[in-house]
Protein backbone atom coordinates (compact mmCIF):
# COMPACT_ATOMS: atom_id res chain seq x y z
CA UNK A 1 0.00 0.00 0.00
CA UNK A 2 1.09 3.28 -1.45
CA UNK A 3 0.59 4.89 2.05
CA UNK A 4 1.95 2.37 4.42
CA UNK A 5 5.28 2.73 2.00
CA UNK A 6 5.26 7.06 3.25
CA UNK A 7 4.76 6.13 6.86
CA UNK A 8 7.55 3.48 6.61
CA UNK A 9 9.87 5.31 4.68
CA UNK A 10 9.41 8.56 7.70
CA UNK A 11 10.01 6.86 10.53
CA UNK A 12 12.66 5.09 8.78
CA UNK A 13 14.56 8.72 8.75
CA UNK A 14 13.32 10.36 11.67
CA UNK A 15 14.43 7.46 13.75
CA UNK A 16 17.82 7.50 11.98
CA UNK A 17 18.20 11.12 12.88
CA UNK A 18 17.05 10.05 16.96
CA UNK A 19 19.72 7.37 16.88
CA UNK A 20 22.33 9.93 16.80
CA UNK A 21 20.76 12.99 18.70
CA UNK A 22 19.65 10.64 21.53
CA UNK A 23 22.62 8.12 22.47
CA UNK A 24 25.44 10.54 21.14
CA UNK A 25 24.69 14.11 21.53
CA UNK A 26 26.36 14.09 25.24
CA UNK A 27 29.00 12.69 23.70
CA UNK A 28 29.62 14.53 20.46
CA UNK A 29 29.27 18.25 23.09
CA UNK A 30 32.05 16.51 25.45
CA UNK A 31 34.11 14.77 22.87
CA UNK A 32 33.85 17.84 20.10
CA UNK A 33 32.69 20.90 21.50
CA UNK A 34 35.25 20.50 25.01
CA UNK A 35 32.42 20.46 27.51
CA UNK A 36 32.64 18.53 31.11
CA UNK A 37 29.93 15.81 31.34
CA UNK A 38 28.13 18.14 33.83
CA UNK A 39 28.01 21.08 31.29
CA UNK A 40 26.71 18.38 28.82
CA UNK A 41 24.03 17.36 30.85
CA UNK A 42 22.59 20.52 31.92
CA UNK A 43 22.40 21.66 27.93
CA UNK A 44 20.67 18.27 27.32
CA UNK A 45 18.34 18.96 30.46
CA UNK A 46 17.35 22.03 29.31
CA UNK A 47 16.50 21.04 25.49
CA UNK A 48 14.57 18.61 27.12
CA UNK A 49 12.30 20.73 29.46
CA UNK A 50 12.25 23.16 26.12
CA UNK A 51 10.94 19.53 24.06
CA UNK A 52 8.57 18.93 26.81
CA UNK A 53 6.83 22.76 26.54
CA UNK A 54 7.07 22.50 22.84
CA UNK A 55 5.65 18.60 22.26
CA UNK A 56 2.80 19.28 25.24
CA UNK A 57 1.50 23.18 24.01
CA UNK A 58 3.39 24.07 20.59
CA UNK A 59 2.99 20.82 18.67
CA UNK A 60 -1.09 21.05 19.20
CA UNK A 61 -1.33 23.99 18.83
CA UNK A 62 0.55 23.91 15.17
CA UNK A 63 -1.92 20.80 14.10
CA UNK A 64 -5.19 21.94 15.25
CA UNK A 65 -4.34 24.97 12.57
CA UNK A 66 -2.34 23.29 9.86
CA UNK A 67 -2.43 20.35 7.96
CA UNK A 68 0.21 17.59 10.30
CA UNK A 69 2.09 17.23 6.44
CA UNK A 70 2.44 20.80 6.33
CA UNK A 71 3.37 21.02 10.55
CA UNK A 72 6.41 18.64 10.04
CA UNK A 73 7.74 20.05 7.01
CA UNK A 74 8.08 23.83 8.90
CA UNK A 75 9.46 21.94 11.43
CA UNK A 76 11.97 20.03 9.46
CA UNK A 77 13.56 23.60 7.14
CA UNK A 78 13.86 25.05 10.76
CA UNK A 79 15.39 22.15 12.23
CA UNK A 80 18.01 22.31 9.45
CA UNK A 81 18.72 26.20 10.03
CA UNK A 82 18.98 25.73 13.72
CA UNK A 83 21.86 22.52 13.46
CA UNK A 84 24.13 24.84 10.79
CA UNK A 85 24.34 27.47 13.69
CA UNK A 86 26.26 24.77 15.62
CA UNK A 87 29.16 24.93 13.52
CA UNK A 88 31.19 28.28 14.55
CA UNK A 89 30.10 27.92 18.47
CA UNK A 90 32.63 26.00 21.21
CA UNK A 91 31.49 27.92 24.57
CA UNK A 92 29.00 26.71 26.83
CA UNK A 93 26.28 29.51 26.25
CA UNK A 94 25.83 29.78 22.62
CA UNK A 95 25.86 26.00 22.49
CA UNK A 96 22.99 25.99 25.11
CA UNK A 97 21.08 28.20 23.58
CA UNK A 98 21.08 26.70 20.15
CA UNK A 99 19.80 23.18 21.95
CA UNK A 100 17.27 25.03 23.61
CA UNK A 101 16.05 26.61 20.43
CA UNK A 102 16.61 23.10 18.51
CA UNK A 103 14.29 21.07 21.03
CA UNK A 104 11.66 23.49 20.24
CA UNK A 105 10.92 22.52 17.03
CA UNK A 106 13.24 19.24 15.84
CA UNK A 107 11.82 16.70 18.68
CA UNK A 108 8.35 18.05 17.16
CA UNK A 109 8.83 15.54 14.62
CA UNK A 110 8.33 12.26 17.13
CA UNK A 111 4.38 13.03 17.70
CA UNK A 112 4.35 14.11 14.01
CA UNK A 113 5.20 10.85 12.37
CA UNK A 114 3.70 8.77 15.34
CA UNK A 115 0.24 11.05 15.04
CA UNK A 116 0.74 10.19 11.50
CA UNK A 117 0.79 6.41 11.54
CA UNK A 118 -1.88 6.76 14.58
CA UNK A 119 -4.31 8.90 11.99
CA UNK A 120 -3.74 6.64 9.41
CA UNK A 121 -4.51 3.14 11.65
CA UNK A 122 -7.38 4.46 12.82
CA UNK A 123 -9.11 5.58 9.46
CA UNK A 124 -7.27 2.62 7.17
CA UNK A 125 -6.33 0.11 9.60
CA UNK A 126 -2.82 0.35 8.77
CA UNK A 127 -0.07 -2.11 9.91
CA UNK A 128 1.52 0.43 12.79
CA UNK A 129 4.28 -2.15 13.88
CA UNK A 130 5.02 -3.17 10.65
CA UNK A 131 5.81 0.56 9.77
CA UNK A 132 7.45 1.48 12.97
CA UNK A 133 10.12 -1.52 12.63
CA UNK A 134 11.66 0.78 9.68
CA UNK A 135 11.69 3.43 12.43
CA UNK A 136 13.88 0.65 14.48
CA UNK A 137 15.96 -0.24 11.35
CA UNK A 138 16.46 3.39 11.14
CA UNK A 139 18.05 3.65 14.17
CA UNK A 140 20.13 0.30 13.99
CA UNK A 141 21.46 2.49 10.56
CA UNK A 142 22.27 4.93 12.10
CA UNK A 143 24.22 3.36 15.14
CA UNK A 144 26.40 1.71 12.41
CA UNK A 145 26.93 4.35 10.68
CA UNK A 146 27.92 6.56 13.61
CA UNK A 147 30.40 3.90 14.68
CA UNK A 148 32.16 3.93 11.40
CA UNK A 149 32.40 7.60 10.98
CA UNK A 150 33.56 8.39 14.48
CA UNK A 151 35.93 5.55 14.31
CA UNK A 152 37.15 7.17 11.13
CA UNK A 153 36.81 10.81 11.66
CA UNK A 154 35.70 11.59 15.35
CA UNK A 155 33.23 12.73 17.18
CA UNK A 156 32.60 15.39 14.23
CA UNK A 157 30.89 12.77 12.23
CA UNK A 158 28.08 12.51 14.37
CA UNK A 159 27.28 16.85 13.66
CA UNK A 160 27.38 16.23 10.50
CA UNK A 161 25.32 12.62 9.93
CA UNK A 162 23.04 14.52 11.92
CA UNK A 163 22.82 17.38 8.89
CA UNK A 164 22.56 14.76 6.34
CA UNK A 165 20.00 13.48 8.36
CA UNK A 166 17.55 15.98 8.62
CA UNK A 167 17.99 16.73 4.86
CA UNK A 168 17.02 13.33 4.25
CA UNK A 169 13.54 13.46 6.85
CA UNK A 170 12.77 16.73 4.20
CA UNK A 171 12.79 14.89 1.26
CA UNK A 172 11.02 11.94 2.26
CA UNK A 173 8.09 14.11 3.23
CA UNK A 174 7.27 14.81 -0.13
CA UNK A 175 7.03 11.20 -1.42
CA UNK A 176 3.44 10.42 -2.11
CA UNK A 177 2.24 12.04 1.37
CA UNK A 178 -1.33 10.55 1.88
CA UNK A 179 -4.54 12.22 1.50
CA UNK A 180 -5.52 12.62 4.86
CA UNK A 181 -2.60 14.26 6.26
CA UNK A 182 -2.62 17.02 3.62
CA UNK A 183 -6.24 18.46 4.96
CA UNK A 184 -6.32 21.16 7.64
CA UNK A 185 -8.48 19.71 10.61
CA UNK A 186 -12.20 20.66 11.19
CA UNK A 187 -12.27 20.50 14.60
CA UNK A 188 -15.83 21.74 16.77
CA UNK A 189 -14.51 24.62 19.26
CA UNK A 190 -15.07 22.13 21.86
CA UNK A 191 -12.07 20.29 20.41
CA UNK A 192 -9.31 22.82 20.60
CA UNK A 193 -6.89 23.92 22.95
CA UNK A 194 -8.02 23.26 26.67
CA UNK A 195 -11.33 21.75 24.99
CA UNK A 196 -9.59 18.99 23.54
CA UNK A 197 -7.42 18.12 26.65
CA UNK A 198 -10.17 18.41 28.77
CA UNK A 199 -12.00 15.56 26.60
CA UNK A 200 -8.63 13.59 27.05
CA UNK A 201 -8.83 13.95 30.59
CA UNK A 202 -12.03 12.66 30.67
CA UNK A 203 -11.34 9.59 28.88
CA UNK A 204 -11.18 6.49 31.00
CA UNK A 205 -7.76 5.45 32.12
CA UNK A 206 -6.19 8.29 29.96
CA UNK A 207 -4.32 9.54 32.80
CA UNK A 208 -3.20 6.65 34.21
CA UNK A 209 -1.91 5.31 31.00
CA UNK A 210 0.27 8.54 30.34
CA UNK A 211 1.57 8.50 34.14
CA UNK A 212 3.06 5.02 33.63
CA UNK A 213 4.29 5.65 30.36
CA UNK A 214 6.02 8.61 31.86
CA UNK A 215 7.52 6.83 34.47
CA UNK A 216 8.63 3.65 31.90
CA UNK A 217 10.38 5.92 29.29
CA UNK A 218 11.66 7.96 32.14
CA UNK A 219 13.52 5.19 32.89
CA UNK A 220 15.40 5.30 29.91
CA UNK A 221 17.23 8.52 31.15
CA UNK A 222 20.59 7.71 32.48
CA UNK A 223 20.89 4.77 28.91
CA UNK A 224 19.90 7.56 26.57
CA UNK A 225 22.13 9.98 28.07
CA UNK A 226 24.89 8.09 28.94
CA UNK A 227 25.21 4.87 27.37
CA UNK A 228 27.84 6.17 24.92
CA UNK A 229 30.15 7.48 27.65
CA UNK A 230 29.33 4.66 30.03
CA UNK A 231 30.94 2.19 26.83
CA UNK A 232 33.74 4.25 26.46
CA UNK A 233 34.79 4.30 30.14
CA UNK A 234 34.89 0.48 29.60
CA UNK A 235 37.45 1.51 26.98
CA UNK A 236 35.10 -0.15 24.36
CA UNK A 237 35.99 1.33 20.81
CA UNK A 238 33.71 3.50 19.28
CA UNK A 239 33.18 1.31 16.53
CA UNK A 240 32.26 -1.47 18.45
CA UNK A 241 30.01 0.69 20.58
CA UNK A 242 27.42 1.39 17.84
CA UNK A 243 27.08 -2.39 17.15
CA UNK A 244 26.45 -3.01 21.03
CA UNK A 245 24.04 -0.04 20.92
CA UNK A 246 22.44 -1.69 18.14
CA UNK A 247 21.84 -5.23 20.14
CA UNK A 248 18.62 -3.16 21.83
CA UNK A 249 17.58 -1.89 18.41
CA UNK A 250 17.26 -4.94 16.48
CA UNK A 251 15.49 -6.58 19.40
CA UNK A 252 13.01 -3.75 18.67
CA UNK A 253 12.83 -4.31 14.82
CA UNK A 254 11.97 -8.13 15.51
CA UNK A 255 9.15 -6.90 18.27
CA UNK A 256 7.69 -4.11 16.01
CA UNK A 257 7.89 -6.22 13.26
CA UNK A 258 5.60 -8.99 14.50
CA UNK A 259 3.83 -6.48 17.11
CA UNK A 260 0.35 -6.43 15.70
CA UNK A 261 0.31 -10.54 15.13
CA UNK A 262 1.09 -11.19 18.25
CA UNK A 263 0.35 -8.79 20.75
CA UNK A 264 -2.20 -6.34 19.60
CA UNK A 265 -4.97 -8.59 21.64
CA UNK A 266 -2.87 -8.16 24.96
CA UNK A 267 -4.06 -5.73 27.42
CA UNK A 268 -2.35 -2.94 27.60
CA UNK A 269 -2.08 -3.36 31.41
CA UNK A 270 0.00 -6.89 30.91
CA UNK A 271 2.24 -4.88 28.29
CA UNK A 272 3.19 -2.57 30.82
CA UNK A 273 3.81 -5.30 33.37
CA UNK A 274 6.51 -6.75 31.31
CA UNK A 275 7.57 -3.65 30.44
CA UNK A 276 8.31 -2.82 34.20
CA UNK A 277 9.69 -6.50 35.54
CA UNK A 278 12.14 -6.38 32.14
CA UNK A 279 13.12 -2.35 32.60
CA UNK A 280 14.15 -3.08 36.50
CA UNK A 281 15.91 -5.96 35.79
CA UNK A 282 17.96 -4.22 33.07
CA UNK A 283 19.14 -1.50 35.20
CA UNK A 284 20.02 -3.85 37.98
CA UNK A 285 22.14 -6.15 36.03
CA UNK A 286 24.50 -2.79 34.31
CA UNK A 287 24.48 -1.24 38.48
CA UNK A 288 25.63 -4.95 39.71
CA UNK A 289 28.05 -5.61 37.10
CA UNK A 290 29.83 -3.15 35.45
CA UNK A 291 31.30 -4.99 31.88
CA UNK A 292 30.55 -4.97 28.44
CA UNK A 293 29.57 -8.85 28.11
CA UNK A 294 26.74 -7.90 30.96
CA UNK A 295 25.79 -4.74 29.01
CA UNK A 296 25.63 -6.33 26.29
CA UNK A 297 23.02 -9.13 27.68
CA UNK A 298 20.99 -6.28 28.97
CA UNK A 299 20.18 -4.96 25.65
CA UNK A 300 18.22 -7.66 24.84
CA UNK A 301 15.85 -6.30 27.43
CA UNK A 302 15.34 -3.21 25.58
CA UNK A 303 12.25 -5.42 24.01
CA UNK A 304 10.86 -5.26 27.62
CA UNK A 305 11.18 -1.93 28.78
CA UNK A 306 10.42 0.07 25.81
CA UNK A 307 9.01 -1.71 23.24
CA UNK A 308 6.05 -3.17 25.33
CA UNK A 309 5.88 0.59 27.20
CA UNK A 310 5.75 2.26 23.64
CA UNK A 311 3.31 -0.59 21.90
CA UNK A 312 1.15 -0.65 25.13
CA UNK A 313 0.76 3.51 24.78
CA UNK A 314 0.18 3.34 20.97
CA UNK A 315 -2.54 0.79 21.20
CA UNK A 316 -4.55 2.61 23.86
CA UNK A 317 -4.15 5.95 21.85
CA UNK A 318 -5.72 4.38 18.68
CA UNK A 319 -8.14 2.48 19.88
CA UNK A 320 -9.35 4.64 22.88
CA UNK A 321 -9.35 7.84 21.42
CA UNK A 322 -11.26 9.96 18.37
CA UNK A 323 -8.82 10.99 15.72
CA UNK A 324 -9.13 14.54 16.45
CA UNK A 325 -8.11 13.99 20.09
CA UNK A 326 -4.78 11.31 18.89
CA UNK A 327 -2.56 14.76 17.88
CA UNK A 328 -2.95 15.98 21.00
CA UNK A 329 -2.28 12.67 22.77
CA UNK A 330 0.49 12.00 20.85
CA UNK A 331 1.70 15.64 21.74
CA UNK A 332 0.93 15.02 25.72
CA UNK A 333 2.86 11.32 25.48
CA UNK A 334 6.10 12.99 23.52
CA UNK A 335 5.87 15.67 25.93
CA UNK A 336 5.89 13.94 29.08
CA UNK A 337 6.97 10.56 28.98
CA UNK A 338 9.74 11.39 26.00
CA UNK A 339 10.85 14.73 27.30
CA UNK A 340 9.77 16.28 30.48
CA UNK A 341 10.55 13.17 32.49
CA UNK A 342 13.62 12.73 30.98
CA UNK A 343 15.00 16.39 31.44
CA UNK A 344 14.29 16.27 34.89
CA UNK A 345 16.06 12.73 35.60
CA UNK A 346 18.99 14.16 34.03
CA UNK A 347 20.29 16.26 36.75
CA UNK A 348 19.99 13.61 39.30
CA UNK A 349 21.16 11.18 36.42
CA UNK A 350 24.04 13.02 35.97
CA UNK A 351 25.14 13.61 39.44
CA UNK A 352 25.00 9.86 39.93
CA UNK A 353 27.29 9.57 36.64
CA UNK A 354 29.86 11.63 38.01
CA UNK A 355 29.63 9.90 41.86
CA UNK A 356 29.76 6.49 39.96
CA UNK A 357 28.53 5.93 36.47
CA UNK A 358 26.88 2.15 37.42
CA UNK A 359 24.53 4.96 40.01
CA UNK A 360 22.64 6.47 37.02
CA UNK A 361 21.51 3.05 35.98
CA UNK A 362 20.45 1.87 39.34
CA UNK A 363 18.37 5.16 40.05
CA UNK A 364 16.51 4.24 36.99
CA UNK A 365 14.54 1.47 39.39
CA UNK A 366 12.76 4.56 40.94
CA UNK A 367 10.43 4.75 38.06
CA UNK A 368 10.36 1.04 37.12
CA UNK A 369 9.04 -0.42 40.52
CA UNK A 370 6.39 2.15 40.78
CA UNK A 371 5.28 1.62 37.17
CA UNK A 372 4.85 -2.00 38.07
CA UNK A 373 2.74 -1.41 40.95
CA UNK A 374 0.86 1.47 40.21
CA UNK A 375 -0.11 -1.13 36.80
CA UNK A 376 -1.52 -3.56 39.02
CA UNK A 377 -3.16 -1.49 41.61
CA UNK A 378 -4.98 0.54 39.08
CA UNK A 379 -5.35 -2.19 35.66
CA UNK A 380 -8.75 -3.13 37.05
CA UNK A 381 -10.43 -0.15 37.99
CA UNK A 382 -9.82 1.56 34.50
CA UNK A 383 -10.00 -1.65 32.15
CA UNK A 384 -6.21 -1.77 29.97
């Protein structure tokens, strides 16, 4: 189908683009730009709370005005301007402002191609995971790729993959866009703005599903942040540390690929379940033993705690919800439980780094064990 080929072919290169910004930006402002770890982190916590503000209030706001086609294309020609103005800055403030400025419009692009395929299952029953595997096989390309180049050329190569990244997300947004994502929505007043989130605060269990997603993909902080660094301070090289990376990722194609066969009948409630049990153990195995071979092992897990998180949160979304309420879901979920929780774990994250960088992974249990209770005090009352 001519339209599950555009929703596969854009998350294939958005997701290429997040497997460099998200597992080696920390790295490429340490490695490239000459900032300490705890400069890093505080730029990366603050383009996070800016992603959080811009996902939860700018994103809905753009696509209950515009048509989402036309919304990620702005997004993308900005994104582009904003990453060239990188390349003459090496001193903490100009580089924080440009991330703050950059996470208000490039992490935009997550709800935009997930509200996308989540508009497009809901009016043509598309295949979602068989579409959002290209997203994973995206990413696995991209933590090859990322390997070889800084292996080859530094920590520069990731700036400039990144460029060649975005450049590629713009083109494949005008192949064959469908039909449906070209209109403008027609949305009662009751819909917009605070209308619209009040009718997702009404819906049953709403809440409660994007509170545990929160607390799942929070989880992910201290792996996103620092997995890179963590690799390299077990003097693994850099080459070899985007085919490790890529252990979690093709775990993920293999789920996403056979998602919908297999588990779109599950209750959302047992997805999350798994989700938690696998996420704590993860973290507990890197905190109580610190090698490579054990790190390794854990990235099989990354099936566990986010692939049955994200799956769970996509399901309930699309089957749960009217389409004219998904963009604003999808804006709420990116907001919160992709951003907002994750800038603020990454000033405790990164204090634990710098105390003892097996720390950050153990704090990640603080979200994990909660998840997993909260899921089973709460998965009758609201029916996932």
């Amino acid at each position: 189908m001519k339209n599950q080929r555009w929703l596969s072919l854009n998350f294939f290169t958005f997701f290429f683009t997040w497997g460099i910004f998200m597992p080696y930006w920390t790295g490429w402002l340490t490695e490239d730009k000459g900032l300490s770890v705890s400069a890093a982190s505080i730029i990366i916590g603050a383009g996070l709370l800016a992603r959080s503000f811009s996902t939860l209030i700018l994103f809905p706001l753009m696509t209950n005005r515009f048509a989402i086609s036309l919304v990620m294309r702005g997004i993308t020609v900005i994104s582009i301007i904003l990453m060239l103005t990188y390349i003459p800055f090496h001193s903490y403030i100009p580089l924080l402002i440009i991330t703050v400025l950059f996470s208000l419009f490039y992490p935009n692009l997550m709800p935009g191609v997930e509200g996308s395929a989540t508009i497009l299952l809901a009016s043509e029953n598309l295949n979602y995971g068989k579409s959002r595997s290209y997203g994973s096989i995206g990413y696995t390309v991209a933590l090859i790729v990322v390997g070889i180049g800084t292996a080859l050329f530094q920590e520069q190569a990731i700036y400039w993959l990144m460029v060649a990244g975005l450049i590629f997300i713009l083109i494949s947004q005008f192949q064959s866009t469908p039909t449906i994502l070209k209109s403008a929505p027609k949305l009662e007043t009751s819909q917009k703005g605070v209308g619209n989130f009040k009718k997702l605060f009404a819906t049953k269990g709403f809440l409660i599903i994007l509170f545990i997603s929160i607390l799942l993909q929070g989880s992910h902080t201290s792996y996103y942040n620092y997995g890179f660094i963590y690799l390299q301070d077990l003097n693994v090289n850099n080459f070899y540390i985007g085919l490790i990376l890529n252990v979690a990722v093709l775990g993920e194609i293999l789920f996403f690929a056979t998602a919908d066969r297999f588990f779109s009948h599950m209750k959302v409630s047992n997805l999350f379940i798994l989700a938690s049990i696998g996420s704590t153990i993860r973290w507990l195995l890197i905190f109580l033993f610190p090698n490579v071979f054990v790190f390794i092992f854990s990235q099989l897990l990354h099936v566990c705690s986010f692939g049955f998180a994200h799956y769970g949160t996509i399901q309930f979304i699309s089957k749960r919800l009217k389409t004219g309420q998904i963009p604003a879901a999808q804006g709420m979920y990116a907001a919160f439980a992709m951003s907002l929780i994750n800038a603020l774990l990454t000033f405790p994250a990164g204090f634990l780094y710098e105390a003892s960088n097996k720390f950050a992974f153990l704090g990640m249990i603080a979200c994990t064990i909660p998840a997993l209770f909260l899921t089973i005090l709460t998965r009758r009352k609201y029916s996932y």
